[in-house]
N, C-alpha and C. Protein backbone atom coordinates (compact mmCIF):
# COMPACT_ATOMS: atom_id res chain seq x y z
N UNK A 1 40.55 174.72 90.39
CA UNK A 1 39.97 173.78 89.45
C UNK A 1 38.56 173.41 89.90
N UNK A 2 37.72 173.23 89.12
CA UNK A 2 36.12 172.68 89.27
C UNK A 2 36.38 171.64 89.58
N UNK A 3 34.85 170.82 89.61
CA UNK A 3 35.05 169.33 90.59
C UNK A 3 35.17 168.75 88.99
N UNK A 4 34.46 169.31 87.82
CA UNK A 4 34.66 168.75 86.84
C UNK A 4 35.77 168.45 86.00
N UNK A 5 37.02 169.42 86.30
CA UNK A 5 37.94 169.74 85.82
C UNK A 5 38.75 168.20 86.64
N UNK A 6 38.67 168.12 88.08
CA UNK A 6 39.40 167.72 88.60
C UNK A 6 39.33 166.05 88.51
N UNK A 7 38.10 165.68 88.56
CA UNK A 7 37.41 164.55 87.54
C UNK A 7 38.05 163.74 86.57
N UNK A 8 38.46 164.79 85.24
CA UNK A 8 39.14 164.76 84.40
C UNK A 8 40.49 164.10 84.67
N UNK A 9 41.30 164.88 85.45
CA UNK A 9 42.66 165.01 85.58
C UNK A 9 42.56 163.48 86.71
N UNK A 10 42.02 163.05 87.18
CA UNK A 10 41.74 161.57 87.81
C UNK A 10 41.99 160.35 87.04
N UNK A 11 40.86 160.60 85.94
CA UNK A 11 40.73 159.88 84.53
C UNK A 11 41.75 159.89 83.65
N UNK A 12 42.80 161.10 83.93
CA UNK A 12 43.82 161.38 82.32
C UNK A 12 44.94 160.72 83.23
N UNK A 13 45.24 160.50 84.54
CA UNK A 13 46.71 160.26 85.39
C UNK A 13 46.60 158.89 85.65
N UNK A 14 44.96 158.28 85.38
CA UNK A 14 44.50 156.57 85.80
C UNK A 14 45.29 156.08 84.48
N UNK A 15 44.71 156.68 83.33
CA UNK A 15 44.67 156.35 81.88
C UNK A 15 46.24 156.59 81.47
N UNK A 16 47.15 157.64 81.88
CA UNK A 16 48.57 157.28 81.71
C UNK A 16 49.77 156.33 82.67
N UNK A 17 49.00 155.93 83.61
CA UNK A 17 49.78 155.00 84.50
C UNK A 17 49.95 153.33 83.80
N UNK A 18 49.18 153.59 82.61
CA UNK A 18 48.99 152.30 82.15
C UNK A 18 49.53 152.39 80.76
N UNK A 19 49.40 153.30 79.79
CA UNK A 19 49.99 153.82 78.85
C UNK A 19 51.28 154.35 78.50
N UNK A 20 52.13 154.19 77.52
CA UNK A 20 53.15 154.88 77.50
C UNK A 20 53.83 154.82 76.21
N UNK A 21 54.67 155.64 75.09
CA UNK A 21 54.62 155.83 74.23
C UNK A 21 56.23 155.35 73.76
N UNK A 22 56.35 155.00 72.44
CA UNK A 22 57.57 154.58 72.62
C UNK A 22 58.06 155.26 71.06
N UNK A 23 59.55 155.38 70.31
CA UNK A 23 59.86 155.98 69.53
C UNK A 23 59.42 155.12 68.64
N UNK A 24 58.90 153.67 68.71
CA UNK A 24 58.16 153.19 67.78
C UNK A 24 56.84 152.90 67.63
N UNK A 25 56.23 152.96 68.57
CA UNK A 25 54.70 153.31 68.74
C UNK A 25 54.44 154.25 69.46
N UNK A 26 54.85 155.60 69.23
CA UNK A 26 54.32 156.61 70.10
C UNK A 26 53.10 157.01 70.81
N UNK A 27 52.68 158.14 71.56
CA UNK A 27 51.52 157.52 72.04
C UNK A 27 50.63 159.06 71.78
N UNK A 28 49.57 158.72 71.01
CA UNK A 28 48.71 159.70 70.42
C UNK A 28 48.12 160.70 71.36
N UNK A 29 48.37 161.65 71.63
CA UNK A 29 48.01 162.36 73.03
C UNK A 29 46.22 163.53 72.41
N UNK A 30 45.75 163.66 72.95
CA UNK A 30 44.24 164.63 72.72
C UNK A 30 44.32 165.15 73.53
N UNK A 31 43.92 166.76 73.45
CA UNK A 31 43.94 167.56 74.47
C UNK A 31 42.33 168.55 73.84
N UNK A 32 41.61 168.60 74.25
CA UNK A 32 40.35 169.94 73.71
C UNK A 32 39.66 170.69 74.37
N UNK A 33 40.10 172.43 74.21
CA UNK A 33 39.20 173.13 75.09
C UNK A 33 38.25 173.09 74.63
N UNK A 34 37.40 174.97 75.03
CA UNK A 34 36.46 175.01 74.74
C UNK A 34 36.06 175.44 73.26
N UNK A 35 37.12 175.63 72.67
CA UNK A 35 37.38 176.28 71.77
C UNK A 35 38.43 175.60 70.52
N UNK A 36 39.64 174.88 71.14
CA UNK A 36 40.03 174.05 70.01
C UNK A 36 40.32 172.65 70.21
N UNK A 37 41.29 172.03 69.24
CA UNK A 37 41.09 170.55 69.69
C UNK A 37 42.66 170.70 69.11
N UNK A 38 43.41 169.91 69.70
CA UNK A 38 45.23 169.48 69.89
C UNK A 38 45.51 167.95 69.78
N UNK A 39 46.38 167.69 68.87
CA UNK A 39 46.46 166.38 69.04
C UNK A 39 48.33 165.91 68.81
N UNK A 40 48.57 165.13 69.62
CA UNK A 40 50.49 165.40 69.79
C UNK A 40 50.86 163.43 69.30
N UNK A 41 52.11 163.69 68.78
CA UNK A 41 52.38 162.10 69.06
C UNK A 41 53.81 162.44 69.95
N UNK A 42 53.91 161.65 70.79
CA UNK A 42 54.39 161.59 71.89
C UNK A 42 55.20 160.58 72.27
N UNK A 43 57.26 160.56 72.20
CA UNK A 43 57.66 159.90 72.56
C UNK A 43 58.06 159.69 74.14
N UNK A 44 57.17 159.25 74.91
CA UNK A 44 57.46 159.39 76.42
C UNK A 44 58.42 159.48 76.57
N UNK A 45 59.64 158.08 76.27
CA UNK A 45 61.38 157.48 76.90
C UNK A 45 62.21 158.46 76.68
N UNK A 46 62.09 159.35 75.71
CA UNK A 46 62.84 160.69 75.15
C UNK A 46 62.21 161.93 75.73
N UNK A 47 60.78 161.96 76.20
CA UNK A 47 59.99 163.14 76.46
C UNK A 47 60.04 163.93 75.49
N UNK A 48 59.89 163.96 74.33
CA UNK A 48 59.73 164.78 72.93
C UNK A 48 58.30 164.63 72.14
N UNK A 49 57.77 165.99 71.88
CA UNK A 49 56.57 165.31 71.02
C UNK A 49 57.81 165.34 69.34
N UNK A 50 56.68 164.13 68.68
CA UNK A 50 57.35 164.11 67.45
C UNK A 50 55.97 164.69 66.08
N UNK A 51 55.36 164.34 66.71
CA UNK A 51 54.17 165.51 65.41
C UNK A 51 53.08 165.83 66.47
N UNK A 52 52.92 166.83 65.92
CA UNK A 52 51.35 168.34 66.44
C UNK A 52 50.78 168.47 65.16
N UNK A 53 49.37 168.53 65.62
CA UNK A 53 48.10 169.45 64.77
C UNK A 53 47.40 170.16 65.77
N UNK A 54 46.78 170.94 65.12
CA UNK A 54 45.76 171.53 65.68
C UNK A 54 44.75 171.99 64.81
N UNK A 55 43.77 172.22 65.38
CA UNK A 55 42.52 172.83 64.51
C UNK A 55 42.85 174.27 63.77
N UNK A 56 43.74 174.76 64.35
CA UNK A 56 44.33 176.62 63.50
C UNK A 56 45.37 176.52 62.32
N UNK A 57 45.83 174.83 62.12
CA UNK A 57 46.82 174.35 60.69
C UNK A 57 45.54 174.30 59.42
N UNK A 58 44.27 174.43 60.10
CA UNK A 58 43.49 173.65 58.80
C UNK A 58 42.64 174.59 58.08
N UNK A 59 41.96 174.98 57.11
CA UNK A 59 41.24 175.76 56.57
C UNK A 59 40.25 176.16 57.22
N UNK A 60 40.03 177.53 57.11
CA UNK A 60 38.39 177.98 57.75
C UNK A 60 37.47 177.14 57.01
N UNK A 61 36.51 177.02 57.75
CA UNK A 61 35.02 176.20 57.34
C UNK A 61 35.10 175.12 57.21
N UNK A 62 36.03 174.40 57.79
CA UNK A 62 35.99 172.49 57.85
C UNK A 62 34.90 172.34 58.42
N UNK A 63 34.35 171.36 58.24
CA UNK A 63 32.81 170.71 59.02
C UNK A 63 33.26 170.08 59.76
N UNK A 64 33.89 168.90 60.05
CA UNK A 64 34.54 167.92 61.13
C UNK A 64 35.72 168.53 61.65
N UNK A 65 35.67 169.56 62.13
CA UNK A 65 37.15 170.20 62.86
C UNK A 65 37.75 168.97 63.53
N UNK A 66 37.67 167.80 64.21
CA UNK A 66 38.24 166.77 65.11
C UNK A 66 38.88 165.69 63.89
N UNK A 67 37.54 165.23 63.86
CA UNK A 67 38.14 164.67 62.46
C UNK A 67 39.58 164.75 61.24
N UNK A 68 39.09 166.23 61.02
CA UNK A 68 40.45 166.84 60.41
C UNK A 68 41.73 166.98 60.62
N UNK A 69 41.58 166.76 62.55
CA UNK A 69 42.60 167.00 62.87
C UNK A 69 43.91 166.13 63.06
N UNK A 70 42.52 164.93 62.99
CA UNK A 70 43.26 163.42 63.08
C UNK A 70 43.85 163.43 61.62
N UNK A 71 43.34 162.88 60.73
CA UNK A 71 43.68 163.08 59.79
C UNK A 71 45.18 164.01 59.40
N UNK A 72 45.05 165.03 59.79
CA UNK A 72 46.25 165.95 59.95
C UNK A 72 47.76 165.50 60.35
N UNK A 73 47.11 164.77 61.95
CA UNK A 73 48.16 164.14 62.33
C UNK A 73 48.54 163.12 61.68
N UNK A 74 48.33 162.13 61.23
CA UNK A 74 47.98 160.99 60.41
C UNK A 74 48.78 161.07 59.00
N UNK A 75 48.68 162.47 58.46
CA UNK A 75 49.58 162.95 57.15
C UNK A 75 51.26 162.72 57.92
N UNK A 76 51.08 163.44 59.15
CA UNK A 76 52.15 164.57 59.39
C UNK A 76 53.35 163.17 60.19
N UNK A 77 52.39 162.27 60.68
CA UNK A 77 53.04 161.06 61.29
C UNK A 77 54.01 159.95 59.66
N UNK A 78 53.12 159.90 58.83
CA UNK A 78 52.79 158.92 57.78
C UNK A 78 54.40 160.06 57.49
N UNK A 79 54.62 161.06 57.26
CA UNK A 79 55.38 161.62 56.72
C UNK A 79 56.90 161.37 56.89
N UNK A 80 56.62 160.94 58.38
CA UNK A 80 58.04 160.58 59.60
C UNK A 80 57.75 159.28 60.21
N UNK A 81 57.22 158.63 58.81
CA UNK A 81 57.25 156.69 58.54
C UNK A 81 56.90 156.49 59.96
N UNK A 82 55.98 156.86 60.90
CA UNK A 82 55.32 156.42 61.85
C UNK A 82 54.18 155.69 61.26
N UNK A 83 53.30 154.75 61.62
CA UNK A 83 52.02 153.90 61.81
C UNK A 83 51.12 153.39 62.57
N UNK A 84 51.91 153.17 63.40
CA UNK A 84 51.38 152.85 64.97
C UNK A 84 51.34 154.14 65.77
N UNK A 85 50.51 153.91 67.04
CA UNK A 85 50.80 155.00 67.61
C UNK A 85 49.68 153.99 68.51
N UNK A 86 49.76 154.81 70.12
CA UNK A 86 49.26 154.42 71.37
C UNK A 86 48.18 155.05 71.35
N UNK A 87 46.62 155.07 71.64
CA UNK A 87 45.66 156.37 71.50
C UNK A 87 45.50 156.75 72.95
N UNK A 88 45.89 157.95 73.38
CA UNK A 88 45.59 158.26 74.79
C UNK A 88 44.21 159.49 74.83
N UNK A 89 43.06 159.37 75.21
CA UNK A 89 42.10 160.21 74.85
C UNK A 89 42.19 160.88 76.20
N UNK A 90 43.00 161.32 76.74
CA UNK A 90 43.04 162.45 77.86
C UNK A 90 42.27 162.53 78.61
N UNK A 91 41.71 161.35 78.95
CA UNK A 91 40.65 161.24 79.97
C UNK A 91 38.80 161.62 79.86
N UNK A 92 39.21 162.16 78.09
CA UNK A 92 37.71 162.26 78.12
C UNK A 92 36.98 161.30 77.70
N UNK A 93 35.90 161.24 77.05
CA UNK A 93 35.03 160.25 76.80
C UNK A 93 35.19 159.97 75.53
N UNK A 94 35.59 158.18 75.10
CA UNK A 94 35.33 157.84 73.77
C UNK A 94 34.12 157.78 73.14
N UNK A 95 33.78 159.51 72.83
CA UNK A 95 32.36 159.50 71.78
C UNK A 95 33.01 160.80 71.29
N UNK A 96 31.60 161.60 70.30
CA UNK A 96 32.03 162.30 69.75
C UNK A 96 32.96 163.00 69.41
N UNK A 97 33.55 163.71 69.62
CA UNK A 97 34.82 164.87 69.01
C UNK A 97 36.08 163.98 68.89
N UNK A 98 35.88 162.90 70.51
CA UNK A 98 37.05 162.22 70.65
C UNK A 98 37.37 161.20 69.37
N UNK A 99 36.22 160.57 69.45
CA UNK A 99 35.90 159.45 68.71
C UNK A 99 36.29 159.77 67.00
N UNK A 100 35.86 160.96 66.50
CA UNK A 100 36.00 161.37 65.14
C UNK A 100 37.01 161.66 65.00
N UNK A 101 38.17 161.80 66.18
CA UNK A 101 39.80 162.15 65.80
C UNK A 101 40.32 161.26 65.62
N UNK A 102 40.17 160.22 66.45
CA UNK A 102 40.91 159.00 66.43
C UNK A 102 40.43 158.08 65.36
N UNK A 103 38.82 158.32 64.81
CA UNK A 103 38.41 157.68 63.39
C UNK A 103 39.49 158.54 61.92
N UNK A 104 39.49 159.87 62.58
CA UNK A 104 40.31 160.01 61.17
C UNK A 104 41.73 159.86 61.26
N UNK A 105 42.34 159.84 62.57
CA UNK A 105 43.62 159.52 62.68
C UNK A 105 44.04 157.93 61.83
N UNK A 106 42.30 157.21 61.87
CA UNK A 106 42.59 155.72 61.07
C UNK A 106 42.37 155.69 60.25
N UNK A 107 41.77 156.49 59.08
CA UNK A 107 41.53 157.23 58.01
C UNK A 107 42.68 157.58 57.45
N UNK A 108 43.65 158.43 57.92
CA UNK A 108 44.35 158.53 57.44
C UNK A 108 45.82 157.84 57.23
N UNK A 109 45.44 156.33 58.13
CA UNK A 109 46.76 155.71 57.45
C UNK A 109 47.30 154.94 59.44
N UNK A 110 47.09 155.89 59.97
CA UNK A 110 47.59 155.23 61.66
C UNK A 110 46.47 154.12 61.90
N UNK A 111 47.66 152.87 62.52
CA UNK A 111 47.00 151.76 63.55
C UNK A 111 46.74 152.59 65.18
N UNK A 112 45.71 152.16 65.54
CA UNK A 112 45.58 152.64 66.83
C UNK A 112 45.25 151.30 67.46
């Protein structure tokens, strides 16, 4: 692992020691390479995810790929009468990519 990588994984194990997801407020998990962006809702007490998106469910040529994805989840939660949800941003930084998932995750209907 890079020093950058490892950085990360500092920030994502600080940020879940404090967090935790429950079958009624699950806890919104982000994951993004270099290449796509993942977003899980997550019942810790059970260890089950209960909804996934990803950027490869959505049409070629979206402009806000992150965005969308929230949103996505947000349908797919709203569907399985979830609302709440915990936002865990995986240790990266609340700005861009992050920031526009979790704006459309509220867009589309989830309290964060």
């Amino acid at each position: 692992m890079n020093p950058r990588s490892q950085k990360r994984e500092v920030r994502r194990r600080r940020i879940r020691a404090r967090i935790s997801g429950t079958a009624l407020r699950p806890r919104l998990a982000v994951f993004r390479s270099n290449k796509h962006f993942y977003a899980q809702l997550i019942d810790d007490d059970a260890g089950r995810t209960l909804v996934a998106a990803h950027d490869g469910d959505l049409k070629k040529g979206t402009k806000n790929i992150s965005e969308a994805v929230g949103l996505l989840v947000a349908e797919r939660a709203l569907g399985k009468k979830i609302q709440e949800v915990v936002f865990d941003r995986g240790g990266y930084q609340y700005t861009g990519t992050i920031k526009a998932l979790a704006d459309g995750a509220r867009k589309g209907g989830l309290t964060l």
